[in-house]
C-alpha atoms as a PDB file:
ATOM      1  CA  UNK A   1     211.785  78.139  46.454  1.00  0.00           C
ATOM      2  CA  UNK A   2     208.475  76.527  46.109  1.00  0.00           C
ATOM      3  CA  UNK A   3     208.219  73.776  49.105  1.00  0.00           C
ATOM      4  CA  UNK A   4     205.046  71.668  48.602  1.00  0.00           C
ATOM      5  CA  UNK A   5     204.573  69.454  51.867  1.00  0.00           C
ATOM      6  CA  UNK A   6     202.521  66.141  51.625  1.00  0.00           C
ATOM      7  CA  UNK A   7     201.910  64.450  55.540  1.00  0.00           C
ATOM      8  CA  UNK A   8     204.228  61.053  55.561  1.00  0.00           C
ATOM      9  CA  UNK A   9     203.672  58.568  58.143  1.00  0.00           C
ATOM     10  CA  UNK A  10     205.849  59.091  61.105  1.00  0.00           C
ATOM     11  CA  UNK A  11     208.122  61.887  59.446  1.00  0.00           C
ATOM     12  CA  UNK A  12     207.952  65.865  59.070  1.00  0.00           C
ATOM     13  CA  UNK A  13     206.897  67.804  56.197  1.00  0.00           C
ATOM     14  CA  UNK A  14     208.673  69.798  54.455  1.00  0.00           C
ATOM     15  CA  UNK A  15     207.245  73.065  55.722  1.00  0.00           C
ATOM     16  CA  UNK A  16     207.878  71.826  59.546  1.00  0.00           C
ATOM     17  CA  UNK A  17     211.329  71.330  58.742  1.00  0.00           C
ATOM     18  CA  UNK A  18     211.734  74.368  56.873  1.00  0.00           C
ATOM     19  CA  UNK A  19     209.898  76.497  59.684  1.00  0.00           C
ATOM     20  CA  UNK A  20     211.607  74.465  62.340  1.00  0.00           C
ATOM     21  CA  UNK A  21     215.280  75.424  60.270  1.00  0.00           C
ATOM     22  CA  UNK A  22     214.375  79.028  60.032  1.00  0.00           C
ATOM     23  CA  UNK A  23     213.325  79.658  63.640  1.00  0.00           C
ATOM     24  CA  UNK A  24     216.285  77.639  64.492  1.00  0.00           C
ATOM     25  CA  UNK A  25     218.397  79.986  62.638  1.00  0.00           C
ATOM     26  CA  UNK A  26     217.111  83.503  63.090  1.00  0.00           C
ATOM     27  CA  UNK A  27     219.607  85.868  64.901  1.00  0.00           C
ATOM     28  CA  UNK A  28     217.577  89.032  64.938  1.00  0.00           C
ATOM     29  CA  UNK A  29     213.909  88.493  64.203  1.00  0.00           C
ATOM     30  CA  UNK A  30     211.092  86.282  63.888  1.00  0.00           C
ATOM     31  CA  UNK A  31     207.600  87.863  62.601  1.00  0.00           C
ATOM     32  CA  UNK A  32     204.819  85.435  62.315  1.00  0.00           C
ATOM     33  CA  UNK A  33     201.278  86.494  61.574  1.00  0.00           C
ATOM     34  CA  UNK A  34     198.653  82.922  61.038  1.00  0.00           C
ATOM     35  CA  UNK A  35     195.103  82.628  61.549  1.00  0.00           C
ATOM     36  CA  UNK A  36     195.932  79.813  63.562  1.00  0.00           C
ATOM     37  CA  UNK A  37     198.678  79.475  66.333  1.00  0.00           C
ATOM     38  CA  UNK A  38     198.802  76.388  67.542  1.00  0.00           C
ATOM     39  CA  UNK A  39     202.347  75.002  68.209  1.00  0.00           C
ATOM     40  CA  UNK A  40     203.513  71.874  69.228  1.00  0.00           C
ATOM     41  CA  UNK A  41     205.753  71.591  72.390  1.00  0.00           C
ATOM     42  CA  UNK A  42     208.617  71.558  70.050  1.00  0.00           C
ATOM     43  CA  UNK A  43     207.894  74.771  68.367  1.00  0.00           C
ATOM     44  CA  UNK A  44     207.514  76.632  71.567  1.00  0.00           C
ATOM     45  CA  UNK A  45     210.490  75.082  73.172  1.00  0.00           C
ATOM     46  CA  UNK A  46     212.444  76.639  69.465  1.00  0.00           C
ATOM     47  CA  UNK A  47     210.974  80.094  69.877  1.00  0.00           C
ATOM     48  CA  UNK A  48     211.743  80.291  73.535  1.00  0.00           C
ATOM     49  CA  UNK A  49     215.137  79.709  72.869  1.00  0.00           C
ATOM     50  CA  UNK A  50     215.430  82.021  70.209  1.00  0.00           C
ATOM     51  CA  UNK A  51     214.276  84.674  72.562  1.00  0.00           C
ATOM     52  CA  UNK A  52     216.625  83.500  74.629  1.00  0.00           C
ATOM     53  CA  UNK A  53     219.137  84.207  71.822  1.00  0.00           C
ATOM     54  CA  UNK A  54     218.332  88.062  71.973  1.00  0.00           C
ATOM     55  CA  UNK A  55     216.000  86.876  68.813  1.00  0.00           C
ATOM     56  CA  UNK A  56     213.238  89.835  68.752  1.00  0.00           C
ATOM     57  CA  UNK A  57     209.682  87.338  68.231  1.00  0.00           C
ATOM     58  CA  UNK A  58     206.451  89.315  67.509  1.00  0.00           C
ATOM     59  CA  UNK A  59     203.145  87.202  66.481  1.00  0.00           C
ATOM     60  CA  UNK A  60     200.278  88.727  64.724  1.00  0.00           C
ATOM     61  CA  UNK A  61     196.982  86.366  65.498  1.00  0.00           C
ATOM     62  CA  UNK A  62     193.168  87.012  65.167  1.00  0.00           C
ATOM     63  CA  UNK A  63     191.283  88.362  67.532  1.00  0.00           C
ATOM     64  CA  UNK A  64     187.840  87.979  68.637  1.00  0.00           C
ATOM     65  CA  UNK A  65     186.954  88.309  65.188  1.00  0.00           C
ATOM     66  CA  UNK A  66     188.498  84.523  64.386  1.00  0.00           C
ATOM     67  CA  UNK A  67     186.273  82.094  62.751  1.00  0.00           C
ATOM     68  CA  UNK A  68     186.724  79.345  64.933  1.00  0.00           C
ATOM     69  CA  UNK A  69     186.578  80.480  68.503  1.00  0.00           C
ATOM     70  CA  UNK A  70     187.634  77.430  70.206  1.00  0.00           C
ATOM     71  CA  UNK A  71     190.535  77.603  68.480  1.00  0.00           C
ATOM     72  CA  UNK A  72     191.253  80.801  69.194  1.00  0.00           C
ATOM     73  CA  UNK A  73     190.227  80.052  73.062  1.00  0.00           C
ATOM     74  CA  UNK A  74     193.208  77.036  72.567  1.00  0.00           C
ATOM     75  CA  UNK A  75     195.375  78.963  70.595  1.00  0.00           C
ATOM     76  CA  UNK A  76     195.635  81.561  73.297  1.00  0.00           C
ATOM     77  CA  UNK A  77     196.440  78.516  75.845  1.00  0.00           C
ATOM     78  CA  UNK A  78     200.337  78.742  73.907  1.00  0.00           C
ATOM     79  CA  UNK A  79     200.977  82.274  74.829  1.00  0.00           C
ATOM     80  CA  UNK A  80     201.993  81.707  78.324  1.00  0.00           C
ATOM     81  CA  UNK A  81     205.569  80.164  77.861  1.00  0.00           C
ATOM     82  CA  UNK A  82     206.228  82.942  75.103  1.00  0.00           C
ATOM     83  CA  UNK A  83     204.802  85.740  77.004  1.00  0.00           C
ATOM     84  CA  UNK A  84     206.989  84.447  79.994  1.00  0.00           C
ATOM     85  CA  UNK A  85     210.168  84.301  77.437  1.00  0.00           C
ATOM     86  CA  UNK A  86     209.673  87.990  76.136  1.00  0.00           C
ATOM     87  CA  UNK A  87     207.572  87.114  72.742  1.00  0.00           C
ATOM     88  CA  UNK A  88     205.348  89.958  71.696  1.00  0.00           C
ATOM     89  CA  UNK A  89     201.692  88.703  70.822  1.00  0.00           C
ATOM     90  CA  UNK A  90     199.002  90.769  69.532  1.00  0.00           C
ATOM     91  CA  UNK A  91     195.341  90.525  68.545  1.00  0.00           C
ATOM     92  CA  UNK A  92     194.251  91.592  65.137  1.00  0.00           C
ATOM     93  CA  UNK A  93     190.613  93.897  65.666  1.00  0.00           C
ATOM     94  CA  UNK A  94     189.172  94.979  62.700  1.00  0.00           C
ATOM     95  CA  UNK A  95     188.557  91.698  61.155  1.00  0.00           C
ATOM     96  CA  UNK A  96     189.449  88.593  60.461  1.00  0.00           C
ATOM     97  CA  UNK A  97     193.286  87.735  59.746  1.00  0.00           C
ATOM     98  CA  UNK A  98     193.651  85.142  57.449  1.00  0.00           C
ATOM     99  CA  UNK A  99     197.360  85.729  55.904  1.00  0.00           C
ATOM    100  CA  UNK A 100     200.314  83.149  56.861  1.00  0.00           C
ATOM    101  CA  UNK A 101     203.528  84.760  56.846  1.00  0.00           C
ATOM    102  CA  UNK A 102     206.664  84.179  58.240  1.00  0.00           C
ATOM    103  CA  UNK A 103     209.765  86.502  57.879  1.00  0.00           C
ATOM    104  CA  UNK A 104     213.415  85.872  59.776  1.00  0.00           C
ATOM    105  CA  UNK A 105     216.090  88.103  60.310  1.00  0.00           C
ATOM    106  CA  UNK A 106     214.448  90.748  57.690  1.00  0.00           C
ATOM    107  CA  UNK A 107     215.831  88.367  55.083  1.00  0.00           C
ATOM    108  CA  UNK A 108     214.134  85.257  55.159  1.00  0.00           C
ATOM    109  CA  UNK A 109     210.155  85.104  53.980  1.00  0.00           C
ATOM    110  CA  UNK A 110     207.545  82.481  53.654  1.00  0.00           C
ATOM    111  CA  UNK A 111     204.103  82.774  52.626  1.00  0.00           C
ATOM    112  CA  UNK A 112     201.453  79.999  52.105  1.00  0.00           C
ATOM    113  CA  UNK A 113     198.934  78.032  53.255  1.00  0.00           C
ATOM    114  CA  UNK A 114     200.717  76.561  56.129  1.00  0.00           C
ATOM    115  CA  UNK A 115     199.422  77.852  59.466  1.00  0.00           C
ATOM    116  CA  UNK A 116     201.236  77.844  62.485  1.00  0.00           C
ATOM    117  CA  UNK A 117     199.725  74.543  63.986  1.00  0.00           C
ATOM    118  CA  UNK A 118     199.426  70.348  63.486  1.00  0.00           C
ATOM    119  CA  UNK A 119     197.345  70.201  61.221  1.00  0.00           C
ATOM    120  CA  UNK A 120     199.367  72.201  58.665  1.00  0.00           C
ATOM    121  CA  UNK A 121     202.672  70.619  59.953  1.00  0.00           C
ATOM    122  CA  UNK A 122     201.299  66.814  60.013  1.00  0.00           C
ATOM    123  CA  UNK A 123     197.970  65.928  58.258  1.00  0.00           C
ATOM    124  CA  UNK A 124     197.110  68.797  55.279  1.00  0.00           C
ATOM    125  CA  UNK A 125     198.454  69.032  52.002  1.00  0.00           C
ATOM    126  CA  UNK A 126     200.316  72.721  51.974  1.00  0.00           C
ATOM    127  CA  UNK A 127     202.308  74.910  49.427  1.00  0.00           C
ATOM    128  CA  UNK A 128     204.773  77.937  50.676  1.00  0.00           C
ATOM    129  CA  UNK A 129     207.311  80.273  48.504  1.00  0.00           C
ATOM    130  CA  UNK A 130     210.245  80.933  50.698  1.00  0.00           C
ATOM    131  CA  UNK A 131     212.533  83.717  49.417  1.00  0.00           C
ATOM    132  CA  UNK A 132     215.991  84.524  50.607  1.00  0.00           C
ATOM    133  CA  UNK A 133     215.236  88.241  50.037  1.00  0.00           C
ATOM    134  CA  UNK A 134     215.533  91.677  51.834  1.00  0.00           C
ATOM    135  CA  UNK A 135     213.047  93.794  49.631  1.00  0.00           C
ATOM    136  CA  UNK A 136     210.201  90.814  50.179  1.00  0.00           C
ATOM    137  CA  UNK A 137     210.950  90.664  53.873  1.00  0.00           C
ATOM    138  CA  UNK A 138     210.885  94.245  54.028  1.00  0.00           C
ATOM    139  CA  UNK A 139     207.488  94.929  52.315  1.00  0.00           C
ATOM    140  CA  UNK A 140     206.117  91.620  54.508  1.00  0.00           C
ATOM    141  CA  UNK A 141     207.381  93.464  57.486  1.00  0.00           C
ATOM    142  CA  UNK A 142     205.709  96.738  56.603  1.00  0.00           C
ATOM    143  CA  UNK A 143     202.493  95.079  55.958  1.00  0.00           C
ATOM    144  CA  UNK A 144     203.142  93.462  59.818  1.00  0.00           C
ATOM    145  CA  UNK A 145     203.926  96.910  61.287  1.00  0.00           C
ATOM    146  CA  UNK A 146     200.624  98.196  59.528  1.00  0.00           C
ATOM    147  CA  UNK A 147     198.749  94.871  60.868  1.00  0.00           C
ATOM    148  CA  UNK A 148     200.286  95.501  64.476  1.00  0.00           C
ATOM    149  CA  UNK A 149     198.397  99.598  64.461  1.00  0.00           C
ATOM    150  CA  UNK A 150     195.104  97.529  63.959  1.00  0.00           C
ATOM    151  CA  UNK A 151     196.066  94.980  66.581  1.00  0.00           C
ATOM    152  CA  UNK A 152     196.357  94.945  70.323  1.00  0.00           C
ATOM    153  CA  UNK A 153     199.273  93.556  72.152  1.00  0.00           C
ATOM    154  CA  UNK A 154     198.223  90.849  74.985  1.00  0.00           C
ATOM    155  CA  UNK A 155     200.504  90.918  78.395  1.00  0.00           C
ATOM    156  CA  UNK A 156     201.216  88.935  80.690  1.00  0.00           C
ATOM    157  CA  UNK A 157     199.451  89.729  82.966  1.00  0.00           C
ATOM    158  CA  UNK A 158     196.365  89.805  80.969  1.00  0.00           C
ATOM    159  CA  UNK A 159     196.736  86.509  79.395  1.00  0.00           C
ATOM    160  CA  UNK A 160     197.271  85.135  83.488  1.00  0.00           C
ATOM    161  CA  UNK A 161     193.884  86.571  84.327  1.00  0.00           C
ATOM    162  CA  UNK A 162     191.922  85.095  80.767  1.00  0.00           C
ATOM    163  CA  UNK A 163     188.714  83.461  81.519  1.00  0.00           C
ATOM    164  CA  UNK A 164     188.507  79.718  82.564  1.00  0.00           C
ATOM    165  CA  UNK A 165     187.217  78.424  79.153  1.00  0.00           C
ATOM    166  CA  UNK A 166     190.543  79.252  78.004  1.00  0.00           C
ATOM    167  CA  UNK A 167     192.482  77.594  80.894  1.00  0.00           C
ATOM    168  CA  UNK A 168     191.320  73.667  80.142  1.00  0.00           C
ATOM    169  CA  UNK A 169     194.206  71.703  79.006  1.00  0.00           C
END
């Protein structure tokens, strides 16, 4: 399916309501890799309770090779609540990440330009293909797990201890 989303005053696009279904949904998995995480409230409340589920969550952002910093320094503001809940994050290293992929319960895939934040959700004009379709989630998950070798995973711990230009609200 091809699901074009156009910003309507006071409603949701179509691609927040399709993300919003999917994590909703997912049983198993939920892989997301964006060159820009920022979620809404909402969104983190929906993949906190996945996790909650027993829903395995791992999210593939840039690192310090992003090319907007402060949104990377905001960005990594969201981790705490998923970190807490058992989400995986990692850091991409060797360069910038710019793909925006979601894949569900090794089954469900998305790709477009819809990033993982308001802007893409509320305000831009976006296009996604979603597919209901293993061998597409597969190879998307492949590419992930190849991603993930170039990528570090942030803890805890580490994310508890990031510097104070990260910790303004």
């Amino acid at each position: 399916m091809v699901i074009n989303s156009t910003p309507t005053p006071g409603g949701s696009t179509r691609a927040r309501v399709l993300f919003q279904m999917l994590l909703a949904s997912a049983e198993r998995t939920i892989s997301i890799t964006t060159p820009y995480f920022l979620p809404d409230k909402g969104l983190v409340r929906e993949l906190c309770r996945a996790v909650e589920r027993g829903v395995k969550i791992r999210i593939l952002v840039p690192g310090r090779a992003s090319d907007h910093m402060l949104t990377r320094s905001t960005s990594r503001g969201a981790y705490g609540p998923l970190l807490r809940a058992g989400a995986e994050v990692y850091e991409y290293q060797s360069s910038m990440i710019h793909a925006k992929v979601l894949v569900v319960d090794e089954l469900w895939a998305v790709v477009g330009s819809t990033n993982f934040d308001n802007r893409s959700f509320g305000i831009n004009d976006e296009v996604n293909l979603a597919a209901c379709d293993q061998a597409i989630a597969a190879r998307l998950e492949r590419d992930m797990a190849h991603d993930l070798t170039q990528s570090r995973r942030v803890s805890l711990e580490e994310w508890e201890h990031r510097p104070v230009t990260e910790r303004a609200p």
